[in-house]
Protein backbone atom coordinates (compact mmCIF):
# COMPACT_ATOMS: atom_id res chain seq x y z
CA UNK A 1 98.91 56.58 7.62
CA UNK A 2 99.59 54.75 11.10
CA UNK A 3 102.18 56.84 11.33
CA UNK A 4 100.24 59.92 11.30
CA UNK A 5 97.40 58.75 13.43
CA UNK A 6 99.15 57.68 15.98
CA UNK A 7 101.01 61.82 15.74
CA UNK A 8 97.60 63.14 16.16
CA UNK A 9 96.98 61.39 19.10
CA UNK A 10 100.47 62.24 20.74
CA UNK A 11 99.62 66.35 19.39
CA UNK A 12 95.81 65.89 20.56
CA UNK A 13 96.89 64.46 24.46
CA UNK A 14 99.84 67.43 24.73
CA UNK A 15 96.87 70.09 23.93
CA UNK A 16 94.58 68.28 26.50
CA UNK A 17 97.64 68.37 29.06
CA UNK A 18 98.44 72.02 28.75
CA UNK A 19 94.81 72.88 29.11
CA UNK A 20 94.28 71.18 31.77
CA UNK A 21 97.47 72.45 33.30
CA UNK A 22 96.37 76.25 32.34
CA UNK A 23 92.78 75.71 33.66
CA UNK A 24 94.31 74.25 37.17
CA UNK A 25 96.55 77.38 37.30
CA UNK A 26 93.84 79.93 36.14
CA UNK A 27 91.89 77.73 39.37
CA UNK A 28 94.34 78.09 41.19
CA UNK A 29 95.04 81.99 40.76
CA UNK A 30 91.63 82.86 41.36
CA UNK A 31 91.57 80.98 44.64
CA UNK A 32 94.91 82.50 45.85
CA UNK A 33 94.22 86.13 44.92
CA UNK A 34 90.51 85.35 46.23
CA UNK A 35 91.88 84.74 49.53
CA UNK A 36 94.42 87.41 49.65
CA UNK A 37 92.09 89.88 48.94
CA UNK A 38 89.70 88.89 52.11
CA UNK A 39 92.57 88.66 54.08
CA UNK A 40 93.57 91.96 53.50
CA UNK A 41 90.28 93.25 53.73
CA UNK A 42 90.01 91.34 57.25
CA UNK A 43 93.16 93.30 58.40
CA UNK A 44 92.54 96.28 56.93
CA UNK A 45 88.80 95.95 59.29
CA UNK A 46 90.61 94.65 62.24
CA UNK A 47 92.86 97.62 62.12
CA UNK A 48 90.39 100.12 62.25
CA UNK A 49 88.56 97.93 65.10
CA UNK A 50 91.21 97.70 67.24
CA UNK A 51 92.13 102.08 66.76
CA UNK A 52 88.53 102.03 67.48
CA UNK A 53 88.86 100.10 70.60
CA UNK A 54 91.25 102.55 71.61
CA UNK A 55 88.30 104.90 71.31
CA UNK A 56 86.05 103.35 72.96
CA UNK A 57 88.32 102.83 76.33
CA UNK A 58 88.93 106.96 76.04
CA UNK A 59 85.16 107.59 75.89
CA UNK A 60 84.54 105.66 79.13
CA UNK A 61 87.11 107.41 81.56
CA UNK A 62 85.66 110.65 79.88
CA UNK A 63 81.97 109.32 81.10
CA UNK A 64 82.94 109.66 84.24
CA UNK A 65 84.20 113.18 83.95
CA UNK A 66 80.36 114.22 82.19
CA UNK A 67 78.29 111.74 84.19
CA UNK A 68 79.97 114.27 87.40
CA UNK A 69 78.55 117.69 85.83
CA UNK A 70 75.04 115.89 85.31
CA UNK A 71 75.02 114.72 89.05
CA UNK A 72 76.52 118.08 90.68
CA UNK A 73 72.79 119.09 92.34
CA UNK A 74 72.19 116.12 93.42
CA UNK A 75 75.58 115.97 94.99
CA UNK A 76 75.18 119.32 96.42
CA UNK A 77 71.39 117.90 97.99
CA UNK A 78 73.16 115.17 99.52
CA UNK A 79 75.85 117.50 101.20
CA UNK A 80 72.97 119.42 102.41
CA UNK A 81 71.47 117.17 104.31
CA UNK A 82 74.79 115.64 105.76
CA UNK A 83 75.69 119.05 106.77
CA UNK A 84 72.24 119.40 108.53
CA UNK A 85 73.02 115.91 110.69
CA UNK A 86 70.33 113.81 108.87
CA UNK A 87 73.09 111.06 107.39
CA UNK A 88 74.85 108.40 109.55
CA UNK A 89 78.96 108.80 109.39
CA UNK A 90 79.12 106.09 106.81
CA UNK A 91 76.53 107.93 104.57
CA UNK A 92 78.98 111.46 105.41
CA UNK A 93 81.98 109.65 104.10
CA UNK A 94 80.09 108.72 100.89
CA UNK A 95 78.68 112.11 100.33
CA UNK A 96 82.10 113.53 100.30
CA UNK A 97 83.65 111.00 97.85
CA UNK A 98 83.14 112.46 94.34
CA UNK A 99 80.35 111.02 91.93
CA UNK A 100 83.56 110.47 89.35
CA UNK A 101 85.96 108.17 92.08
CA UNK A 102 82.01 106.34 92.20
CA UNK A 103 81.72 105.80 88.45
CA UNK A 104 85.24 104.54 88.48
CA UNK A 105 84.52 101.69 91.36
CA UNK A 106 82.12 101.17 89.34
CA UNK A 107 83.18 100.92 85.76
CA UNK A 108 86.56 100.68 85.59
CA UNK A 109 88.39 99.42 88.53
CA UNK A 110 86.55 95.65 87.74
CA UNK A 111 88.12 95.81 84.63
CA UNK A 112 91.26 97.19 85.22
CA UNK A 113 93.94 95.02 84.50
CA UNK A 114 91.42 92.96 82.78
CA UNK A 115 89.76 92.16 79.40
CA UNK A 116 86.31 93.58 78.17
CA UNK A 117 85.05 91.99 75.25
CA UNK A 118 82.97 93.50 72.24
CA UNK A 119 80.83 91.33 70.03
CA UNK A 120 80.03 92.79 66.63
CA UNK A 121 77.08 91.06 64.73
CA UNK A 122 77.24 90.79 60.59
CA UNK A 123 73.40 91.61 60.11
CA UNK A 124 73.61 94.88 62.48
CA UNK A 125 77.16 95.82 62.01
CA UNK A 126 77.84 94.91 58.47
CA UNK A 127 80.47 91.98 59.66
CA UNK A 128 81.46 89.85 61.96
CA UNK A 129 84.52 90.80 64.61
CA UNK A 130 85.48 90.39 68.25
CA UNK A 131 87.09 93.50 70.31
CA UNK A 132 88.72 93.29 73.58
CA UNK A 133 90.17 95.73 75.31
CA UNK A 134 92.03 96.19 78.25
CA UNK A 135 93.05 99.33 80.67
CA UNK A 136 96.23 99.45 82.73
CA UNK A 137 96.87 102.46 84.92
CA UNK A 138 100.26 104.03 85.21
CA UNK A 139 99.86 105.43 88.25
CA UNK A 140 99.76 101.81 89.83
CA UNK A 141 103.26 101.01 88.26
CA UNK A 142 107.55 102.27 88.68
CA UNK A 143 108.36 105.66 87.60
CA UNK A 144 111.98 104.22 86.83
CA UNK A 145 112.40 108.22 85.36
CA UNK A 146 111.34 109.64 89.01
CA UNK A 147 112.38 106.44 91.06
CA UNK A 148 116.12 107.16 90.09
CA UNK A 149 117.98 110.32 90.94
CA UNK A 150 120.43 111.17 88.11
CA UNK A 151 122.08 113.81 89.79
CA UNK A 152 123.51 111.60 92.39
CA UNK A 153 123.28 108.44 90.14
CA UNK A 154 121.65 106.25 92.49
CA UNK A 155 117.58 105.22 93.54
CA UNK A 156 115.88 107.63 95.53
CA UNK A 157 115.91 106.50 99.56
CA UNK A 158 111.89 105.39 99.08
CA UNK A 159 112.90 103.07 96.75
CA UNK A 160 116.16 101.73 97.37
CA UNK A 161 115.54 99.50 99.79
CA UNK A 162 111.99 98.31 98.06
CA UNK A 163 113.47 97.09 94.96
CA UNK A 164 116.45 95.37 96.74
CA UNK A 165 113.32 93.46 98.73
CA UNK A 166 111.55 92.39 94.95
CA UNK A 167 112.04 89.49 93.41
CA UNK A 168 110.73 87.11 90.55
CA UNK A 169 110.00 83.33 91.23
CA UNK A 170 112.36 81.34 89.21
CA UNK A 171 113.56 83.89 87.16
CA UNK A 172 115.44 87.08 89.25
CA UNK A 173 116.58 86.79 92.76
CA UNK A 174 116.04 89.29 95.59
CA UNK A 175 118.03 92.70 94.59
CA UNK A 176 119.42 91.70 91.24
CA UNK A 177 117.19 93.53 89.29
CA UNK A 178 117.79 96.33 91.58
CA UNK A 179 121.18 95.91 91.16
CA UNK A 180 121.43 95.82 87.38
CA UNK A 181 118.68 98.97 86.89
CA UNK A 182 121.28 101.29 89.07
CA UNK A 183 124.71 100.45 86.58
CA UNK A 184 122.17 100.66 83.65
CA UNK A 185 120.86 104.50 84.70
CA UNK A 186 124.14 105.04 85.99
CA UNK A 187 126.05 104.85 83.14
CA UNK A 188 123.31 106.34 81.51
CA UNK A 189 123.21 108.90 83.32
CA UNK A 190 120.00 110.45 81.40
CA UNK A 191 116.18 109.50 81.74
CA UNK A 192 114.80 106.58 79.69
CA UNK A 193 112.73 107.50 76.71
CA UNK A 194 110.82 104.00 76.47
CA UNK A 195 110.63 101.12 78.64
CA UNK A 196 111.74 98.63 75.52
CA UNK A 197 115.32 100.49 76.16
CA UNK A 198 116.04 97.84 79.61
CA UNK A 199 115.99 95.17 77.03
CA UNK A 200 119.17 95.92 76.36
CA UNK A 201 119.71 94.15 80.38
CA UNK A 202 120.50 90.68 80.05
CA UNK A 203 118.75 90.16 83.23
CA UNK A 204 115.16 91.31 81.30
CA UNK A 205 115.52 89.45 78.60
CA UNK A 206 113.37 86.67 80.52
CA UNK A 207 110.82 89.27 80.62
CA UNK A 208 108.28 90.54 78.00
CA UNK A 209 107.86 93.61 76.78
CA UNK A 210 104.09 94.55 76.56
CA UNK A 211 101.61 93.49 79.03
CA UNK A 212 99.08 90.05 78.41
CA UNK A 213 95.79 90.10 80.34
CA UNK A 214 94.95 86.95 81.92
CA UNK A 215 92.92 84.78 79.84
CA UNK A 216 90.04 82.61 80.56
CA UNK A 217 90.38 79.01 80.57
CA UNK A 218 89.35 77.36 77.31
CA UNK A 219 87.54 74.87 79.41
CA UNK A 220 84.43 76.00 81.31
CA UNK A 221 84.46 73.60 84.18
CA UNK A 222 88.23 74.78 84.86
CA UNK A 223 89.03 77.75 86.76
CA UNK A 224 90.96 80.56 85.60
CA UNK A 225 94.45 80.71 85.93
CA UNK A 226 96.54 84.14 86.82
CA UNK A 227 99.53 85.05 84.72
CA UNK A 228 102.77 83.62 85.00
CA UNK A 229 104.87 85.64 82.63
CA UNK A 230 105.73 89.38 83.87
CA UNK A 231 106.11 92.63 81.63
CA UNK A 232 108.44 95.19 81.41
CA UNK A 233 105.66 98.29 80.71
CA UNK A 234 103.68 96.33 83.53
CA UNK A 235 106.20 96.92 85.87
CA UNK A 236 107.65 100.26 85.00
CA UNK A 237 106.23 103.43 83.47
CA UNK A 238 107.47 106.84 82.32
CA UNK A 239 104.38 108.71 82.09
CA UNK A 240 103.49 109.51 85.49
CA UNK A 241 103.90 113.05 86.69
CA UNK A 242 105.36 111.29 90.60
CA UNK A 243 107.24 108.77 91.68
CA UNK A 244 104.36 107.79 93.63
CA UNK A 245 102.60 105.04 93.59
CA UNK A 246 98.74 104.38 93.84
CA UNK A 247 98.01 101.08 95.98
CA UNK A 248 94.62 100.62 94.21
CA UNK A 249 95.59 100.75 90.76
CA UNK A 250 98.62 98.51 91.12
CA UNK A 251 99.35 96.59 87.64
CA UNK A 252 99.41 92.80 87.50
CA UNK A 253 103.37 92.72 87.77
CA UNK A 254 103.75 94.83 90.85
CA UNK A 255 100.80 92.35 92.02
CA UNK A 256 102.83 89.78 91.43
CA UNK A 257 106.06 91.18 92.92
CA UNK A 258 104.08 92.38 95.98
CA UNK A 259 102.66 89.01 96.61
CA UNK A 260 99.07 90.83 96.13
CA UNK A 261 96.90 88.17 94.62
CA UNK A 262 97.03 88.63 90.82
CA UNK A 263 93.98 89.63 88.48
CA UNK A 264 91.61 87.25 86.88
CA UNK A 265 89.85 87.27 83.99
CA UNK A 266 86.94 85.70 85.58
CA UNK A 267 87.15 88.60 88.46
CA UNK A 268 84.41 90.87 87.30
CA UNK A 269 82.09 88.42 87.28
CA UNK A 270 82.77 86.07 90.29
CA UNK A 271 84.45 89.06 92.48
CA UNK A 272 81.05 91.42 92.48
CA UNK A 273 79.83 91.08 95.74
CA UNK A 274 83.94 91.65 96.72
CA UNK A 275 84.04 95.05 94.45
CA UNK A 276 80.58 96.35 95.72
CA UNK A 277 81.62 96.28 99.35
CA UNK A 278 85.68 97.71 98.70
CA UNK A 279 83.06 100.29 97.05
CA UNK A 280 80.86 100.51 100.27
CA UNK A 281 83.83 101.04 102.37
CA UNK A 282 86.11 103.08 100.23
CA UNK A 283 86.92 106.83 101.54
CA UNK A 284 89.30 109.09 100.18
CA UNK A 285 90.52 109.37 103.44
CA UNK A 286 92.04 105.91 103.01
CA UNK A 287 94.83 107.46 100.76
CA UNK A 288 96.37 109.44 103.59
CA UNK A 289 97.32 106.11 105.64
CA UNK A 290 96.95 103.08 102.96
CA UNK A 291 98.71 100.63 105.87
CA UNK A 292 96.09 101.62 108.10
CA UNK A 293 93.23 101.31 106.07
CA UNK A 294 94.64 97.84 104.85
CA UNK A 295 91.13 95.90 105.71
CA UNK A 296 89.75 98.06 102.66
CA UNK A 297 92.38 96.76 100.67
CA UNK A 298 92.42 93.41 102.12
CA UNK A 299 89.30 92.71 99.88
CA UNK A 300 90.91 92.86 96.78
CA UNK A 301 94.36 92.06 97.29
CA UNK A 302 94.45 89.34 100.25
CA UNK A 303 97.39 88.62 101.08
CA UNK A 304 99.67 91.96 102.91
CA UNK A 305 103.42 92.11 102.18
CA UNK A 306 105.86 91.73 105.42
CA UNK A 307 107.22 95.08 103.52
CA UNK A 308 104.26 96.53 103.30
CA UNK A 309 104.68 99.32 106.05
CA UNK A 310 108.33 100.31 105.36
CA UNK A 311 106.43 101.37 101.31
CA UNK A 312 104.56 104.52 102.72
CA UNK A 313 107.08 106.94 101.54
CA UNK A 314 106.42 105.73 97.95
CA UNK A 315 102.22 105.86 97.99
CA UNK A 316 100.63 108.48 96.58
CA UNK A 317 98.47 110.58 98.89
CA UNK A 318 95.47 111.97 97.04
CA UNK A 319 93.44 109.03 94.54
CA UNK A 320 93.23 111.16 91.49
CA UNK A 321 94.21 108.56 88.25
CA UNK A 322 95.56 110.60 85.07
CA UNK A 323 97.70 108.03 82.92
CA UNK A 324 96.13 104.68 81.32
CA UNK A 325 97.45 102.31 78.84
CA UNK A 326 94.75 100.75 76.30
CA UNK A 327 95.53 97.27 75.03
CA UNK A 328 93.05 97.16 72.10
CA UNK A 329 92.93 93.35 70.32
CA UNK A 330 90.43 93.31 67.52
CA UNK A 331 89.78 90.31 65.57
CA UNK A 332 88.30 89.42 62.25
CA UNK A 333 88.01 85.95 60.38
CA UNK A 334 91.60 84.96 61.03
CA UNK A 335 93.30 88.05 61.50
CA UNK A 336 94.06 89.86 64.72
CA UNK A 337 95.65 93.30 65.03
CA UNK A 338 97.10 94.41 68.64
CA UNK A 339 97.82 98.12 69.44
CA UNK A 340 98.42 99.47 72.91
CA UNK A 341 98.01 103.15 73.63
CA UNK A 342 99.32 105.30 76.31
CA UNK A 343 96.68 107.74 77.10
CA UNK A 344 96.74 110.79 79.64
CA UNK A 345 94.16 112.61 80.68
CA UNK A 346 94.67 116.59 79.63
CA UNK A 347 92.53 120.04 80.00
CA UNK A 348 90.43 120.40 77.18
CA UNK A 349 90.57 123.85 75.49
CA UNK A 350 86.73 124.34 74.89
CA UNK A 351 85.40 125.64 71.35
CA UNK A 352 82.57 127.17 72.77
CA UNK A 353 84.68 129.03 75.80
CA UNK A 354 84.09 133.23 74.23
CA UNK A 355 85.76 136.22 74.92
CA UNK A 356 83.20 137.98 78.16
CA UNK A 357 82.23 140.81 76.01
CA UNK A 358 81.21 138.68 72.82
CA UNK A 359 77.28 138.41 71.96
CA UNK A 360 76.14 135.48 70.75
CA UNK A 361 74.38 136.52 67.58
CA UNK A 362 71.57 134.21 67.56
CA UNK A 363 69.61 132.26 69.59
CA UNK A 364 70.31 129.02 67.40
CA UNK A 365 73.80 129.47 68.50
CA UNK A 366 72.99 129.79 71.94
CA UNK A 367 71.24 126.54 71.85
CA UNK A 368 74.43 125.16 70.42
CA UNK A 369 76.55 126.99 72.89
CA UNK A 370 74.49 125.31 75.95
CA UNK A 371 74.02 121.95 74.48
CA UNK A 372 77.79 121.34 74.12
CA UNK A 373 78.18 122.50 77.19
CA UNK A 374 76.12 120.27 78.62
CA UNK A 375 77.88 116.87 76.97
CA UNK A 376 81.33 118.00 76.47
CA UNK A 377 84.08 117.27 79.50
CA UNK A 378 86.43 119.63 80.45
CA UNK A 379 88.82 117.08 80.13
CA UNK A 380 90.18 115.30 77.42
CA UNK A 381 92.80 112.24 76.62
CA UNK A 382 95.84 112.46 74.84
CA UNK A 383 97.65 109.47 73.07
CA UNK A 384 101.20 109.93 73.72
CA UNK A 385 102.20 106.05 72.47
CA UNK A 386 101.09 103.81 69.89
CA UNK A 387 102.60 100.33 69.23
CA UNK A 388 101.45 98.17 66.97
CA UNK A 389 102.44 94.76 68.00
């Protein structure tokens, strides 16, 4: 009878073990595929937040292009009068410069280079997420693909002796990089079909890839630091339709390789009085001559390269940005998904354009007709590059 007892007990603690055991893993189960679920959830909504983000950055370059058509009269009044004597020269330049270039002093060159942040609420957007986006312009970087001629295998004469003059602090000395670009397209002898290609250069391996916008300093009494790490695609492009270059879009890296003072992320903020009066003073006229207009530039950039004269031949002579990259970083709970976008601006094909000798057969669809006409650009932006990083 002991005997047995003490069996039961021994039976009776091995049943209480392996429940307890299967209860802890049934716990344990539902926790794990309780958090995997949310989590992919949370990337499945930070996806579509940061595509969305590339969105958003499309719709404000085209805001310029329809906030133009609604201003045209009062454009038009303005040239009026100037034409009649009644403006000062200052006021003439202005009424000249398009109400687009405006909207872009405006709205986008503060940010350029720069992160914009998006706040999205739970109780009016159904959850909680942060999107911050970032536009780069192409036109303010290398054309490596127009830079380098491949029939005669060697940098064109504008920008030979500018890239033997660049260098990076503590990591590439004056003309190496120049050096090692002209054997890589040489032996190449075809254009480059993405910048990740130079990689394959042990002298960019130091280098990133994809750009970083400068961040703001964690601490609020401290003041925020510019970049110290270059990029590849912020350096070089192979989207533009030149080998030009525009002074007033250049990128962070050719900042930094120009000895231009380098982008903030505290700039739109602390820099507005600085970007209202480049905007008071700006003239188209200033893209014929950039080295003489250099006091307009001098607000932004600061400091002038020694070099700066002898880079005429390579500035572009009209202001007239087409080509953008999007850095779109959307975050929710934990998870952050990073695309960048390569964007160009494109002629839009119009739905509504009609043959001349088509009626419209009712006045509904007249209504239509007018009212797209009326909010639709003429313009439109292409992606031509996605990378998910």
């Amino acid at each position: 009878m002991k005997q047995s007892k003490a069996f039961i007990i021994v039976f009776a603690l091995m049943i209480v073990s392996l429940m307890v055991y299967l209860t802890q893993q049934l716990v344990n189960g539902v926790f794990v595929t309780g958090n995997f679920v949310s989590i992919v959830v949370q990337r499945e909504q930070a996806k579509m937040i940061a595509l969305s983000g590339v969105q958003i950055a499309i719709n404000q370059l085209l805001s310029l292009e329809i906030e133009e058509k609604d201003k045209d009269k009062k454009k038009e009044g303005m040239d009026a009068h100037v034409a009649a004597g009644e403006e000062s020269k200052q006021q003439e330049a202005q009424a000249r410069l398009k109400v687009h270039d405006k909207k872009f002093l405006d709205q986008i060159l503060p940010f350029l280079n720069r992160w914009r942040t998006f706040s999205f609420d739970e109780k009016q957007d159904g959850f909680a997420a942060e999107l911050r986006i970032c536009l780069t312009c192409e036109e303010g970087k290398i054309n490596l693909n127009e830079a380098f001629d491949f029939k005669k295998l060697e940098f064109k004469k504008e920008y030979a002796a500018l890239l033997k003059s660049l260098e990076i602090k503590d990591k590439l000395a004056a003309g190496e990089l120049a050096a090692k670009l002209q054997d890589f397209l040489a032996k190449r002898q075809r254009k480059l079909e993405d910048i990740s290609e130079l990689m394959q250069l042990p002298v960019c391996k130091n280098l990133d890839i994809f750009y970083k916008p400068p961040e703001k300093s964690a601490q609020k009494k401290e003041e925020a630091q510019p970049n110290i790490n270059l990029a590849l695609s912020d350096i070089f492009t192979l989207w533009t339709e030149s080998y030009e270059i525009n002074p007033l879009l250049f990128s962070d890296g050719l900042c930094a390789m120009f000895t231009f003072r380098r982008p903030l992320a505290t700039d739109p903020e602390l820099l507005k009085k600085k970007f209202k009066e480049f905007k008071s003073q700006f003239k188209l006229e200033i893209a014929r001559d950039w080295d003489a207009h250099w006091e307009t530039l001098k607000i932004l950039y600061e400091q002038k390269p020694v070099f700066f004269k002898e880079m005429q031949g390579i500035f572009s002579k009209e202001f007239g940005p087409r080509t953008y990259s999007v850095i779109s970083y959307a975050t929710v709970g934990k998870v952050t998904q990073r695309v960048i976008a390569l964007v160009k601006k494109i002629n839009r094909p119009h739905a509504y354009d009609k043959q001349k000798d088509e009626k419209v057969p009712t006045q509904q669809a007249a209504s239509e007709e007018n009212e797209a006409k009326s909010i639709r650009s003429k313009y439109d932006y292409k992606i031509l590059r996605l990378y998910w990083l």
